[in-house]
Protein backbone atom coordinates (compact mmCIF):
# COMPACT_ATOMS: atom_id res chain seq x y z
CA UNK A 1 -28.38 -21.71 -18.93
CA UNK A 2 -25.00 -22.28 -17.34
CA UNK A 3 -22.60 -21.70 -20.25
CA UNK A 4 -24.52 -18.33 -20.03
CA UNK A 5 -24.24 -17.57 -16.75
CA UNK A 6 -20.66 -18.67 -17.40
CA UNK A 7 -19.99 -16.46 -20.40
CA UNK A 8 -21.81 -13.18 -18.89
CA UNK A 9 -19.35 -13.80 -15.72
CA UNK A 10 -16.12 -14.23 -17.52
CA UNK A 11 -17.56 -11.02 -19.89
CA UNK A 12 -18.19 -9.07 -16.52
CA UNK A 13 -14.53 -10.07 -15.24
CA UNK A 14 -12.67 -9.32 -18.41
CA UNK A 15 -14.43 -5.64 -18.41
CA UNK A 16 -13.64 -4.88 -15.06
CA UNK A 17 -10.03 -5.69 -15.89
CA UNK A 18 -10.14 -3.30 -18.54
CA UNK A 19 -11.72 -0.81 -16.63
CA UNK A 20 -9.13 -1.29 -13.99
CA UNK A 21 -6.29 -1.26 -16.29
CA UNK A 22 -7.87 1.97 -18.37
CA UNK A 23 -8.29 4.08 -14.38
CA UNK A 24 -4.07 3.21 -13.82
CA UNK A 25 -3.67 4.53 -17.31
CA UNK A 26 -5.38 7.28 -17.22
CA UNK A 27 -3.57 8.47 -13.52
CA UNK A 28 -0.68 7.67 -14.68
CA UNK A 29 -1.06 9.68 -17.62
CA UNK A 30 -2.49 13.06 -15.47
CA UNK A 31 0.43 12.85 -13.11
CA UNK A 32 3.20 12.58 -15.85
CA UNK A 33 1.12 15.47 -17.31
CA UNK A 34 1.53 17.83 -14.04
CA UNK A 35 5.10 16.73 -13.23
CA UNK A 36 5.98 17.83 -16.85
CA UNK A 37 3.66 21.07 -17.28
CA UNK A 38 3.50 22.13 -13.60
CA UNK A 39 4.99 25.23 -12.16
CA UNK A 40 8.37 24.80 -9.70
CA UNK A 41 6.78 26.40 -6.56
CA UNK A 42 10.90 27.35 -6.37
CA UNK A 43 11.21 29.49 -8.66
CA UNK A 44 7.50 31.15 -7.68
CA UNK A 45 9.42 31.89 -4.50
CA UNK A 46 12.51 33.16 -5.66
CA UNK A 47 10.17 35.75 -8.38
CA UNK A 48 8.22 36.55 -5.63
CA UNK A 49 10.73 37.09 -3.08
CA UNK A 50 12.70 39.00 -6.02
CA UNK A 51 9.96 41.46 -6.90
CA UNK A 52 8.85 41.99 -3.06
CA UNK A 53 12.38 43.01 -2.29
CA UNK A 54 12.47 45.18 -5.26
CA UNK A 55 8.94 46.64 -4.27
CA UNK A 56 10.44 47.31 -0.41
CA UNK A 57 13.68 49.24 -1.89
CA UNK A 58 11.60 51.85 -3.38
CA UNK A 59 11.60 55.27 -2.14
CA UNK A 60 7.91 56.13 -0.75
């Protein structure tokens, strides 16, 4: 009963590691996702900015 008890433990510990390792992966892998497909909040503002200027210049 003890090299059971044994093996379900060391089965339990060596899951949890790969659960642990698979959760860094998988961050890792969302926030090298948004760094590379994300939208520079700069140039937003300069666009915006742009077309509000161009939007205030216009004769009413």
């Amino acid at each position: 009963m003890g090299r059971f008890v044994a093996r379900v433990g060391t089965a339990l510990r060596d899951a949890s590691a790969v659960s642990v390792n698979a959760a860094t992966a998988h961050v890792s892998a969302v926030e090298a996702q948004r760094s590379h497909a994300g939208v520079s909040l700069e140039e937003e503002n300069v666009s915006l900015l742009t077309h509000q200027h161009a939007y205030q210049g216009r004769p009413e």
